[in-house]
C-alpha atoms as a PDB file:
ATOM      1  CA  UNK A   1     -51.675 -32.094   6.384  1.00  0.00           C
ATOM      2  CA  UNK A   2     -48.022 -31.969   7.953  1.00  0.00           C
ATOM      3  CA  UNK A   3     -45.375 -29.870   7.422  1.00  0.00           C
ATOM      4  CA  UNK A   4     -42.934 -30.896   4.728  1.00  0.00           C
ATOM      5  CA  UNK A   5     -45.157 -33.181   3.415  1.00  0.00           C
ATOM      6  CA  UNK A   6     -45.643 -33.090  -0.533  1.00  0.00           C
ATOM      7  CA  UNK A   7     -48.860 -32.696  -1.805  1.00  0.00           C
ATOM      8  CA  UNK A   8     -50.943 -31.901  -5.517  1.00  0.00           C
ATOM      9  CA  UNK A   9     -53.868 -29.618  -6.417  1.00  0.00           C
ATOM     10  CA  UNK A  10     -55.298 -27.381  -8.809  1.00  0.00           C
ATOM     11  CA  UNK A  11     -54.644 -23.739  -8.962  1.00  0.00           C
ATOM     12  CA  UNK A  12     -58.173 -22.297  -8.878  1.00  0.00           C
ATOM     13  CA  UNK A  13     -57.623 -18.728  -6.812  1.00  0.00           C
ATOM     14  CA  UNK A  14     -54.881 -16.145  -7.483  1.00  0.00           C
ATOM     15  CA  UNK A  15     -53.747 -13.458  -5.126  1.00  0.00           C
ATOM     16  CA  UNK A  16     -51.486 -10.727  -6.935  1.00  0.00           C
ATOM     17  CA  UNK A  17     -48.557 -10.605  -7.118  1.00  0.00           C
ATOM     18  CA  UNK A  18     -48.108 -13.918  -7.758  1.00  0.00           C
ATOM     19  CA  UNK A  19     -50.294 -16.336  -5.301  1.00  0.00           C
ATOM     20  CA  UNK A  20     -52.161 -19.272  -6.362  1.00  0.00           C
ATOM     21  CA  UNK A  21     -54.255 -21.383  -3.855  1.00  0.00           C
ATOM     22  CA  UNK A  22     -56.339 -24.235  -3.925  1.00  0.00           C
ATOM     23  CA  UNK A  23     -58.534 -26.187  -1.481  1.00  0.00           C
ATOM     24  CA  UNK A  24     -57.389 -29.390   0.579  1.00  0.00           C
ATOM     25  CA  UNK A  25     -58.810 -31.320   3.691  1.00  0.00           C
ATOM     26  CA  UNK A  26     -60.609 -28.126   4.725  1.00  0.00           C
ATOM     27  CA  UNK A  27     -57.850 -25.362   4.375  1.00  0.00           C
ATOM     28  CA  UNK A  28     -56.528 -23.414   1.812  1.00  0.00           C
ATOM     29  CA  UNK A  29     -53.494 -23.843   0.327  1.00  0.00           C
ATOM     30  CA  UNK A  30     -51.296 -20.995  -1.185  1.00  0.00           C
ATOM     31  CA  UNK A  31     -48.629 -21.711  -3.419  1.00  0.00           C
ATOM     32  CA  UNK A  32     -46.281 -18.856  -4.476  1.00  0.00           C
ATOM     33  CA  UNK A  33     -45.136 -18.875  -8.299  1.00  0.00           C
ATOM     34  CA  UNK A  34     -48.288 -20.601  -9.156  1.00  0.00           C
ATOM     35  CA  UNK A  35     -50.894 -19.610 -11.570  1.00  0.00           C
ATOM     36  CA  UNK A  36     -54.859 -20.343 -12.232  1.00  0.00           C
ATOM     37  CA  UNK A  37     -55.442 -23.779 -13.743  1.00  0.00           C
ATOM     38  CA  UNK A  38     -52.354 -25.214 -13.343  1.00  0.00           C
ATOM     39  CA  UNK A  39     -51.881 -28.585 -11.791  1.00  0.00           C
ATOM     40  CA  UNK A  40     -49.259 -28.381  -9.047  1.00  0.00           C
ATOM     41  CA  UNK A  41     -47.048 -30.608  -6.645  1.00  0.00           C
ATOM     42  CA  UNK A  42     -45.979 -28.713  -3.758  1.00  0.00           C
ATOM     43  CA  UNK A  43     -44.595 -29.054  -0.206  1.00  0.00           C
ATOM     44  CA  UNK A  44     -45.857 -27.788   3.004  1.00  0.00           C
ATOM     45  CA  UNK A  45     -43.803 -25.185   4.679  1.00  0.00           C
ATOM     46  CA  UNK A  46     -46.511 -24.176   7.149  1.00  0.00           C
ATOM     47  CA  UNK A  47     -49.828 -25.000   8.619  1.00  0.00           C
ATOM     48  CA  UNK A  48     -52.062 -22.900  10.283  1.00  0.00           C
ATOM     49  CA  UNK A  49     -55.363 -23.543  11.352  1.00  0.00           C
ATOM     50  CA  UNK A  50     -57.658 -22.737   8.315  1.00  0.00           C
ATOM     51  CA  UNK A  51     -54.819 -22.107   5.657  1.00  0.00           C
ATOM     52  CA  UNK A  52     -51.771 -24.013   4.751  1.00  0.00           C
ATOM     53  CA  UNK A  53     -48.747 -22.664   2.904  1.00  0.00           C
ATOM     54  CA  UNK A  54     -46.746 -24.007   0.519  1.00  0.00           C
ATOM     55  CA  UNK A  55     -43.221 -24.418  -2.145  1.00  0.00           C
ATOM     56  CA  UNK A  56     -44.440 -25.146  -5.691  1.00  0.00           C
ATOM     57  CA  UNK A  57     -41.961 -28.217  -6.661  1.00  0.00           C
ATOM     58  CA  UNK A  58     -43.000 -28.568 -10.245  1.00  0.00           C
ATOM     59  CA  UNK A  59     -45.930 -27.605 -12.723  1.00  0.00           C
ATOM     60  CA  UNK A  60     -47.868 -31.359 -13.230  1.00  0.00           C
ATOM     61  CA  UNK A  61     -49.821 -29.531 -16.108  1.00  0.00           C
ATOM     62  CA  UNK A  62     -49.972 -26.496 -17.858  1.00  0.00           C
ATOM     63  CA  UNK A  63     -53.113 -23.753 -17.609  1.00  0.00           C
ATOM     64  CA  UNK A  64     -54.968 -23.109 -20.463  1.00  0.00           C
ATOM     65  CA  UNK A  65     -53.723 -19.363 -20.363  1.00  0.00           C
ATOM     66  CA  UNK A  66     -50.345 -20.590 -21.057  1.00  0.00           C
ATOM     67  CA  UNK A  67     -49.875 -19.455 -24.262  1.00  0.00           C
ATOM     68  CA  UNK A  68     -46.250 -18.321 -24.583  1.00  0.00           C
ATOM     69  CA  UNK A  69     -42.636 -20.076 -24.884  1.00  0.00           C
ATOM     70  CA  UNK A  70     -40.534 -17.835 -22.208  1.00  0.00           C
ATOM     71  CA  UNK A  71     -38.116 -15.868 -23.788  1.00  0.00           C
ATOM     72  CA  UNK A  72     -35.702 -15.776 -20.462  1.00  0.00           C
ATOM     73  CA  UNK A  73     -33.184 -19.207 -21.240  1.00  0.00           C
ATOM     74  CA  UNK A  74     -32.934 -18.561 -17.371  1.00  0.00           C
ATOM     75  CA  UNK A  75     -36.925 -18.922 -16.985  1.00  0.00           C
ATOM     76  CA  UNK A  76     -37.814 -21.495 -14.053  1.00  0.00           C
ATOM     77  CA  UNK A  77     -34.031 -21.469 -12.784  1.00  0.00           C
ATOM     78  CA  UNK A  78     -34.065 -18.230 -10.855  1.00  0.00           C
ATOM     79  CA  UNK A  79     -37.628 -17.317 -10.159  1.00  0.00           C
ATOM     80  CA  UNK A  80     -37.713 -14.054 -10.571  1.00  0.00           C
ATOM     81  CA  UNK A  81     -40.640 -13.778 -13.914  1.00  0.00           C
ATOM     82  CA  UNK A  82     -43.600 -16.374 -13.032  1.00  0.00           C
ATOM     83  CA  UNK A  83     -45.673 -14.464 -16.502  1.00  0.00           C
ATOM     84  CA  UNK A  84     -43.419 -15.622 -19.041  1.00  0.00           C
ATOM     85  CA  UNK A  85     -45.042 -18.354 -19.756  1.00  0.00           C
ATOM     86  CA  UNK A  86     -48.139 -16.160 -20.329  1.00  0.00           C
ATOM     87  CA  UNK A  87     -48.702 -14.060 -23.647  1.00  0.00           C
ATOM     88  CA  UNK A  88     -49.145 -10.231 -22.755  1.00  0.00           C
ATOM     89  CA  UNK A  89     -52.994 -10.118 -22.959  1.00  0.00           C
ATOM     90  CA  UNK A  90     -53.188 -12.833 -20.225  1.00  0.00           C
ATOM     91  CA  UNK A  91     -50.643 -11.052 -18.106  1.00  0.00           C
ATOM     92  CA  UNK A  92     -52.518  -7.965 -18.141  1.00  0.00           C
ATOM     93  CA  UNK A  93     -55.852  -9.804 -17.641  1.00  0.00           C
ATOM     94  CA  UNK A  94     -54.505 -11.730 -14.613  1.00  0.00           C
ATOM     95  CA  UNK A  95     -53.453  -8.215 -12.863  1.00  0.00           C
ATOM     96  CA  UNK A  96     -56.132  -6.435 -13.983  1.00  0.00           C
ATOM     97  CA  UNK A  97     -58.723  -9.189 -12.177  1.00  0.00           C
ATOM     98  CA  UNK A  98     -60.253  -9.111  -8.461  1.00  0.00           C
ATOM     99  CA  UNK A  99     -58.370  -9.877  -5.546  1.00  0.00           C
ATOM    100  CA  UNK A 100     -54.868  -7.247  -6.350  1.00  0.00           C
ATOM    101  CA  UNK A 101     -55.549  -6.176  -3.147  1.00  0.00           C
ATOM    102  CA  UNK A 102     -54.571  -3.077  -3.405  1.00  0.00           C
ATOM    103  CA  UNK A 103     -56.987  -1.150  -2.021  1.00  0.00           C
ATOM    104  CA  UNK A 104     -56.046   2.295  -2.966  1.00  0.00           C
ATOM    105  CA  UNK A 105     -58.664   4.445  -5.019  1.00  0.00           C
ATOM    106  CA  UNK A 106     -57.922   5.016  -8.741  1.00  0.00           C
ATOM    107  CA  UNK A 107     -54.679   2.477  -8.303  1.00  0.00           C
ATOM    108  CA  UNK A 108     -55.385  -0.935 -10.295  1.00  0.00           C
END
């Protein structure tokens, strides 16, 4: 895996707020803006030795917890909501889960 070099994967771990990573050639790739289940094509912005990171180009396929049409007619031109996509249940779900890394007692 090289820098700049475009590659694909499916979205199987998700760090909040707003992390997605999957596994390639022996490192794991995080992808910012992606979500669980979603099939992505990305390019490499760094390597490091056991992880890679990575700019999500384009969603190949949809996850199953897709379930909304964003209301935002700016949605996927400026960035700034990666949940719209998501119905309100599955937003709260996905933050609720393991790995928000917060850390603090009583803070979820």
């Amino acid at each position: 895996m090289k820098k700049r070099e475009i590659i694909e994967g499916v979205i199987k771990d998700y760090d909040f707020p707003n992390k997605g990573s999957f596994e390639l050639d022996g490192k794991k790739v995080i992808v910012k803006g992606a979500l669980p289940g979603q099939k992505v094509s990305c390019m490499v912005s760094k390597v490091r030795k056991d992880k890679a990171e990575a700019r999500l180009l384009d969603v190949l396929e949809r996850s199953e917890i897709e379930d909304a049409v964003p209301p935002c007619p700016q949605f996927g031109i400026c960035g700034g909501c990666a949940y719209q996509t998501m119905s309100y249940e599955h937003q709260l779900e996905l933050k609720a889960g393991p790995g928000d890394g917060c850390g603090a007692p009583g803070i979820r």
